[in-house]
Protein backbone atom coordinates (compact mmCIF):
# COMPACT_ATOMS: atom_id res chain seq x y z
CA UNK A 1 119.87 24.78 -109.77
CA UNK A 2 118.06 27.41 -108.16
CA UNK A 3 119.90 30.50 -106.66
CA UNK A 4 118.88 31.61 -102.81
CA UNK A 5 119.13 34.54 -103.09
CA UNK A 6 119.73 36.58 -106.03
CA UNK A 7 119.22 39.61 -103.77
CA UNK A 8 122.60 39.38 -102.72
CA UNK A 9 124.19 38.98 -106.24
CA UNK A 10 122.54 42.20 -107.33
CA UNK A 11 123.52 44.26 -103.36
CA UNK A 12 127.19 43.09 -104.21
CA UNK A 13 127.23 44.38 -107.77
CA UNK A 14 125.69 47.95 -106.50
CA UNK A 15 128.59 48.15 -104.39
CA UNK A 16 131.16 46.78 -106.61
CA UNK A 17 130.35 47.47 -109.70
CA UNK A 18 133.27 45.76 -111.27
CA UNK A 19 132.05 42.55 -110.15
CA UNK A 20 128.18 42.73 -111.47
CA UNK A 21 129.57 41.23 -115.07
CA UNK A 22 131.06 38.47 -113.57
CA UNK A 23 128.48 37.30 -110.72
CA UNK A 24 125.81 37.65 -113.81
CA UNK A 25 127.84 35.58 -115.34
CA UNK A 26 128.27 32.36 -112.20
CA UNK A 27 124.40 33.34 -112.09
CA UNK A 28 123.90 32.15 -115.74
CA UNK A 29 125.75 29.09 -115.15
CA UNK A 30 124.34 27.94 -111.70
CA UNK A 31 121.01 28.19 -113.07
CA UNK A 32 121.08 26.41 -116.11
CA UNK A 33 123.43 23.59 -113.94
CA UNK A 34 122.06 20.25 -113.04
CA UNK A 35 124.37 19.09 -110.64
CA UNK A 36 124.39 14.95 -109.02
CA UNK A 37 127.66 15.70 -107.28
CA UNK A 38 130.68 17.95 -106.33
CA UNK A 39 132.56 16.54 -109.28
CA UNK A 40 129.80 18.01 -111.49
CA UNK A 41 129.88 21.57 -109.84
CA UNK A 42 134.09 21.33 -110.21
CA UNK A 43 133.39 20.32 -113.98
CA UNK A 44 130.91 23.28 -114.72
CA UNK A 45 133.60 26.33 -112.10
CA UNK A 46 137.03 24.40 -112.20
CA UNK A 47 138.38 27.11 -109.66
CA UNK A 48 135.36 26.17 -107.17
CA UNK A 49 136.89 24.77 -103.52
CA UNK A 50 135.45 23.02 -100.63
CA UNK A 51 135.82 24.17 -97.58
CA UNK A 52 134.15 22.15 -94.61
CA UNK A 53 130.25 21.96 -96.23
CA UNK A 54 130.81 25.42 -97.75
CA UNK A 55 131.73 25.65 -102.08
CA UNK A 56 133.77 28.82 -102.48
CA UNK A 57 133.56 30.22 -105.99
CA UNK A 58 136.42 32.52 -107.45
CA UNK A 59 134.77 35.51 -108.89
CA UNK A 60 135.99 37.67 -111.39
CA UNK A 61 139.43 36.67 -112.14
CA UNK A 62 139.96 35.84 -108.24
CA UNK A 63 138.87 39.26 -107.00
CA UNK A 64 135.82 38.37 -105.54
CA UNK A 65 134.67 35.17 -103.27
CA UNK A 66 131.26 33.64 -103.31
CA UNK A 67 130.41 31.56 -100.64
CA UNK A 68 127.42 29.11 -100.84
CA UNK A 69 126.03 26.16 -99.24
CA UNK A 70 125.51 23.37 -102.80
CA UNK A 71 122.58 21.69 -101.44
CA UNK A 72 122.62 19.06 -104.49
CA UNK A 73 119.82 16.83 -103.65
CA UNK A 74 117.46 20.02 -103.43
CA UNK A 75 118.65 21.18 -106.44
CA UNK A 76 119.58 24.82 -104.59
CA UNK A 77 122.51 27.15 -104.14
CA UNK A 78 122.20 29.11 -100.81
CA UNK A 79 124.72 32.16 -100.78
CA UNK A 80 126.31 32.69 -97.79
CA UNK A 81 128.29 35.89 -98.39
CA UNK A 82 129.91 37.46 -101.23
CA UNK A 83 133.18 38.80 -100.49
CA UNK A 84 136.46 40.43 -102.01
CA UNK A 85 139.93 38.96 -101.73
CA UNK A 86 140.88 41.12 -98.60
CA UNK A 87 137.43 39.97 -96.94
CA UNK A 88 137.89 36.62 -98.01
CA UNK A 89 141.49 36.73 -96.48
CA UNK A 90 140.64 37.82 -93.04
CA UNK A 91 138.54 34.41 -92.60
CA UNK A 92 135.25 35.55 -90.56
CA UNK A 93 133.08 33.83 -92.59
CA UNK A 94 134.55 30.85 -91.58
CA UNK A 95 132.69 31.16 -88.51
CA UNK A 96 129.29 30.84 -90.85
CA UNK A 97 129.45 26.86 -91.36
CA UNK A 98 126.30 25.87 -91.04
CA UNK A 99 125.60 22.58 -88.68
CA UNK A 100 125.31 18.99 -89.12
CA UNK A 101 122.03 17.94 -89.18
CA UNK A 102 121.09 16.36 -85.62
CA UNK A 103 123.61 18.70 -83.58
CA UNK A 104 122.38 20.03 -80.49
CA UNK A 105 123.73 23.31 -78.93
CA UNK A 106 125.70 22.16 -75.49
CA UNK A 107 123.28 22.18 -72.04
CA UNK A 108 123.97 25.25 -70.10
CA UNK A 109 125.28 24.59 -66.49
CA UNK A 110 123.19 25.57 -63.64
């Protein structure tokens, strides 16, 4: 699969630096992966989840939360936000589902 972006990986790991062994680590795997379907991504992370089209990896024994949009087809992993637990808890990044394909934003009224 290829990563989008590994910018992020490496920002995250600058700030927490206890976390840089362990996103190296889900970097290793995702790359070398050759995913057909959830089931495959679940078989390669066991403690991955689905939330709405979002995969949510546990990092690091759980400390850390790696959000990314598993565009299988394309054969790319788009990172949405890494976060700790706390951050993770709070739930903003909820808000960051991305849209269906074909949605249109609601007509303004005049």
């Amino acid at each position: 699969m290829h990563v989008v972006s590994r910018k992020k990986l490496k920002e995250f790991a600058k700030a927490y630096p206890a976390s840089e062994t362990a996103l190296e680590s889900w970097y290793r795997l995702v790359k070398n992966a050759r995913w057909s379907s959830f089931a495959d991504v679940r078989s390669d992370y066991p403690s991955v989840d689905q939330v709405g089209s979002l995969a949510v990896f546990n990092i690091g024994g759980n400390k850390f939360r790696l959000i990314a949009v598993v565009m299988i087809k394309a054969g790319k992993v788009y990172i949405r936000a890494i976060l700790t637990h706390a951050e993770y808890d709070r739930g903003s990044w909820k808000g960051d589902q991305p849209k269906p394909k074909g949605t249109k934003k609601p007509k303004e009224k005049e």
